[in-house]
Protein backbone atom coordinates (compact mmCIF):
# COMPACT_ATOMS: atom_id res chain seq x y z
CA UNK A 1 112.67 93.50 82.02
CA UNK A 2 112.04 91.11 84.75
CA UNK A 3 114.46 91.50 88.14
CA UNK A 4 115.42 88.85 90.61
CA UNK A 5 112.69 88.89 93.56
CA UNK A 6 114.01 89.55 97.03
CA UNK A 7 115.31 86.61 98.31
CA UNK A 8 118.56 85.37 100.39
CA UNK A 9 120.50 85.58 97.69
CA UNK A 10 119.08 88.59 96.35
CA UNK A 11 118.62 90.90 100.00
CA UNK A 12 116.65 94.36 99.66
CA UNK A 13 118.73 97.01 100.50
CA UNK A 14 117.73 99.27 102.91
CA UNK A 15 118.69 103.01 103.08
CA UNK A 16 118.88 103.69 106.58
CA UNK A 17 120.77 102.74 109.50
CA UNK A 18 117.47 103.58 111.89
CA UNK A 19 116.85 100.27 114.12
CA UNK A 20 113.54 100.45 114.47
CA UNK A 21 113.18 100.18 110.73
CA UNK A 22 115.63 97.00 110.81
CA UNK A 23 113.70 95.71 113.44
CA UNK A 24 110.46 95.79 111.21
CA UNK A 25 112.32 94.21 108.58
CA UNK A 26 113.77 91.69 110.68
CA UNK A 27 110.06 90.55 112.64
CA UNK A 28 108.45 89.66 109.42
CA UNK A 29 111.81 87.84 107.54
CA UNK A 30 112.34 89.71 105.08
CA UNK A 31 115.77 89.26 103.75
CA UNK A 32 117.36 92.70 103.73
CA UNK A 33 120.58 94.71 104.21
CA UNK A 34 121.55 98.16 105.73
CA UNK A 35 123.47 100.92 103.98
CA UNK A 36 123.32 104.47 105.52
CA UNK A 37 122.22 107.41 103.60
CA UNK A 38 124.09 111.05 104.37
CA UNK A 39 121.24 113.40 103.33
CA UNK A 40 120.72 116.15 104.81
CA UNK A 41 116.81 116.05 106.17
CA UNK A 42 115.78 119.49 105.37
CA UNK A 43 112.57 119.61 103.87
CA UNK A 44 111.48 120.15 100.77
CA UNK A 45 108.21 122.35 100.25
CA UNK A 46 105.28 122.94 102.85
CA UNK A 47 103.38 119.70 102.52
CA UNK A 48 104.56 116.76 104.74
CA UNK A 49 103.40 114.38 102.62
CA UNK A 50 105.52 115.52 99.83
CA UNK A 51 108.62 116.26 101.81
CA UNK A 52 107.90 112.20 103.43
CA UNK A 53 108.25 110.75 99.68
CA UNK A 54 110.98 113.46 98.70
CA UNK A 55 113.77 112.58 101.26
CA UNK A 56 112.50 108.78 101.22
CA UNK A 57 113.20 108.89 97.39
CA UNK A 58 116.44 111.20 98.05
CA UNK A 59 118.28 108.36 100.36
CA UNK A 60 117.27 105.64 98.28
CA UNK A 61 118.83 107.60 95.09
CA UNK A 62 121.85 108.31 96.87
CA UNK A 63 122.58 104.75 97.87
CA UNK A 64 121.90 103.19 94.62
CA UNK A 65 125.59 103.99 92.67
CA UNK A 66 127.47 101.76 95.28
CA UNK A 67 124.48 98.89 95.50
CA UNK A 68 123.36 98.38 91.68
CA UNK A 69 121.28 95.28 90.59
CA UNK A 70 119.63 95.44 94.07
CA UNK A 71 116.02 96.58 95.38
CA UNK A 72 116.39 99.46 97.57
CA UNK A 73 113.65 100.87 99.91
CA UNK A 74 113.86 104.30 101.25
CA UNK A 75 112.04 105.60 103.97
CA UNK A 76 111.24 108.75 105.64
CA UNK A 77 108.77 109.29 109.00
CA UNK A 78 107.62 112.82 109.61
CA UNK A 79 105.82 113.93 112.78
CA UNK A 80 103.24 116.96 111.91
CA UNK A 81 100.32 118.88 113.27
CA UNK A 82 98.60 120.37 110.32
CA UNK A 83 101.51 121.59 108.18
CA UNK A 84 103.80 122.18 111.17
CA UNK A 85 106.65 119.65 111.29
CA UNK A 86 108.30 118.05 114.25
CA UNK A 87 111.55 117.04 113.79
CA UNK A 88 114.35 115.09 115.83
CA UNK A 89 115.04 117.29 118.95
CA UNK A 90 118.58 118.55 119.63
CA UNK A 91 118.30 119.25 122.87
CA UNK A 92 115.94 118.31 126.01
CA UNK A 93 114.71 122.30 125.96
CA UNK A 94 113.75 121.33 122.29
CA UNK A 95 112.26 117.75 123.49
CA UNK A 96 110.21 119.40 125.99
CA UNK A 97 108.55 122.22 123.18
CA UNK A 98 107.60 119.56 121.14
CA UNK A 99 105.86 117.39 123.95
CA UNK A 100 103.93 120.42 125.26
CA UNK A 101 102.92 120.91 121.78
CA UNK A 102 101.82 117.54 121.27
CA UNK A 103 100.14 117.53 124.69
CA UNK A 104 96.42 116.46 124.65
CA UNK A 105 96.43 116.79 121.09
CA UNK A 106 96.23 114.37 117.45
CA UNK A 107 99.17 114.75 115.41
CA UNK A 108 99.79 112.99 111.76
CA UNK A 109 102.83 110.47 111.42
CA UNK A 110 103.35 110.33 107.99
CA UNK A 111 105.93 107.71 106.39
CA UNK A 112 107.24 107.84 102.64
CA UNK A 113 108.66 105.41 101.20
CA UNK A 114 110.02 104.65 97.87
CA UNK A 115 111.39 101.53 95.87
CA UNK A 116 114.14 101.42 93.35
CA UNK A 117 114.17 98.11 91.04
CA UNK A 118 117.85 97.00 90.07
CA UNK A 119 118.19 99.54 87.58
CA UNK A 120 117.80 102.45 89.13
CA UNK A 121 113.93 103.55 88.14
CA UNK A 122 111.27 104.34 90.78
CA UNK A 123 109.76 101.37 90.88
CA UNK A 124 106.80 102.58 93.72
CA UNK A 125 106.46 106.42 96.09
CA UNK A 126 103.89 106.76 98.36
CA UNK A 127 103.25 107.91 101.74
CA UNK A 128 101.05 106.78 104.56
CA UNK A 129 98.98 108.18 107.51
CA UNK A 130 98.52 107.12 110.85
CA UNK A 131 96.54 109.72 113.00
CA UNK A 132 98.24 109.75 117.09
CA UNK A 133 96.23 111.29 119.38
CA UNK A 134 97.87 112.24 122.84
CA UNK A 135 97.03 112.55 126.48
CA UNK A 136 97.47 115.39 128.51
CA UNK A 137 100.77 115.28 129.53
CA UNK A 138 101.61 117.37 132.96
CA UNK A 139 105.22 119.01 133.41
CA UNK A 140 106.58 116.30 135.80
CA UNK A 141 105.48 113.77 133.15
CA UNK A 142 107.62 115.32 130.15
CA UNK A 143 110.39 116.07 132.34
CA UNK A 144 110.53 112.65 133.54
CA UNK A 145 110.30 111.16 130.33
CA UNK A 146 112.92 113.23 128.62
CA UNK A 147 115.51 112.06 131.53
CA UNK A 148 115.28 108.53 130.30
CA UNK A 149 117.05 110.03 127.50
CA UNK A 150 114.37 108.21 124.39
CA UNK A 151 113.25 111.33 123.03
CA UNK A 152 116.39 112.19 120.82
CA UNK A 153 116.90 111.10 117.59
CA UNK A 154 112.69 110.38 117.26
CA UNK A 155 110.60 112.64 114.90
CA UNK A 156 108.64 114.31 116.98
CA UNK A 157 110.05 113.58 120.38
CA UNK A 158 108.55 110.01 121.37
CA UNK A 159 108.71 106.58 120.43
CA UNK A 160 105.66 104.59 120.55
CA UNK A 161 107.25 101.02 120.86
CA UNK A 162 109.10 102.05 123.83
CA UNK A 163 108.29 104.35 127.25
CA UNK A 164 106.69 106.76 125.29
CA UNK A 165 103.56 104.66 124.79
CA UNK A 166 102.15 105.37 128.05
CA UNK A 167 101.30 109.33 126.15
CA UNK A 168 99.34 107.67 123.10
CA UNK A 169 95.85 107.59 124.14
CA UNK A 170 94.77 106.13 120.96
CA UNK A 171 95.64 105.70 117.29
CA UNK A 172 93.88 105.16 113.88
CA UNK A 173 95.58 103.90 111.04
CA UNK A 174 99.08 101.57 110.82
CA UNK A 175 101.21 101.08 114.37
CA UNK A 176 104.19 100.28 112.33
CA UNK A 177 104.05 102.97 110.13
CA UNK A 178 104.87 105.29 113.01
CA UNK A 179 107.48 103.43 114.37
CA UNK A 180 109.55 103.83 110.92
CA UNK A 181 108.17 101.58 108.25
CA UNK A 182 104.16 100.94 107.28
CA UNK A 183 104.40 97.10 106.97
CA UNK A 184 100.97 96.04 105.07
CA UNK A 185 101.51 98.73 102.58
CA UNK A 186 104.94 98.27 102.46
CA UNK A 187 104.58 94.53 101.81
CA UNK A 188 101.64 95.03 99.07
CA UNK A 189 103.57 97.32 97.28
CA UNK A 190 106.67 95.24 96.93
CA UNK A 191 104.66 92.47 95.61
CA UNK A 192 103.09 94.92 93.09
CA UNK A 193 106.18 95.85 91.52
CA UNK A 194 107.52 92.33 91.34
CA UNK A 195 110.01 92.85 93.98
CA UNK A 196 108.56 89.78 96.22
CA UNK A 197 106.10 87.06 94.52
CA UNK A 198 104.71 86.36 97.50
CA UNK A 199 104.37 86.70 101.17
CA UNK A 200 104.74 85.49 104.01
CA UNK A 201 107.57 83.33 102.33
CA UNK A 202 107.25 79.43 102.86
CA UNK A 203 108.67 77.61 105.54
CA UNK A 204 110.54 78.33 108.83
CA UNK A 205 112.46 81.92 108.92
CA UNK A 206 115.97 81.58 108.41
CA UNK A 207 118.16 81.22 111.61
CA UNK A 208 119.90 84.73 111.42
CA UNK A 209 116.41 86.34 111.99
């Protein structure tokens, strides 16, 4: 059965109220709307990759009953060191455990993300890569950084579009993908599974974006 492509008229849903994600979406005009997902992100398993494409698959599912006959993209970014996971700090004690962990050393941020067509059915579930590799960060540094208040609610502590670029020394793989959302992938895979028939889309961007 063939589905309506993402279009105006036809929006992909996304299941997550994160900005930086709506951001992406928004910078390369594709049509899209927000619904929040309430799972709880414990993981699932051992392996980060796994747990990525679990609760990316888990938020989509759960937003699907109220949004049928849409595309909806879930998406889950996980900070690890070999099979230890970073998650969102609570607190700046927690914040500054994670940066001294992370301090002069290359950590994995792994996104998974998975489609739903407009019936329901998994439609595409992967995960992607991006290798971050850290400076040495001195105390006065993390301490400084964790008073501008950016670490919370970031996997892992930082974000890399905003102050916390100046402790990425270098990267290797997809930028976007660790700030929520890996966009070539993301973008190839949509068009794979008929959800977009091409891209970018033909003239100007709509106003609204």
């Amino acid at each position: 059965m063939a589905f309506p492509p993402i279009s105006e008229q036809y929006p992909l849903i996304l299941a997550s109220s994160s900005p930086r994600r709506m951001r992406l979406l928004t910078m390369i005009g594709l049509p899209f709307r927000s619904f929040t997902s309430n799972i709880t992100e414990k993981t699932f398993g051992c392996d980060p990759v796994q747990i990525s494409r679990t609760l990316a698959e888990k938020k989509a599912c759960q937003v699907y009953p109220g949004i049928r006959g849409s595309w909806i993209l879930g998406a889950d970014t996980i900070v690890a060191v070999n099979e230890k996971i970073l998650g969102k700090p609570e607190n700046a004690e927690a914040a500054k455990g994670m940066l001294s962990f992370l301090s002069g050393k290359e950590h994995r941020v792994i996104t998974g993300s998975c489609v739903l067509d407009p019936s329901g059915a998994v439609a595409h579930s992967d995960a992607v890569t991006t290798l971050v590799r850290f400076k040495k960060l001195k105390k006065e540094e993390i301490e400084a950084y964790i008073d501008t208040g950016e670490p919370y609610g970031k996997a892992g502590s930082y974000a890399i579009q905003g102050i916390g670029s100046f402790m990425v020394e270098g990267i290797s793989g997809s930028y976007t993908n660790v700030v929520g959302l890996p966009v070539c992938a993301l973008i190839r895979a949509l068009i794979s599974v008929g959800a977009l028939e091409a891209f970018p889309f033909q003239g100007p961007l709509p106003d609204n974006l």
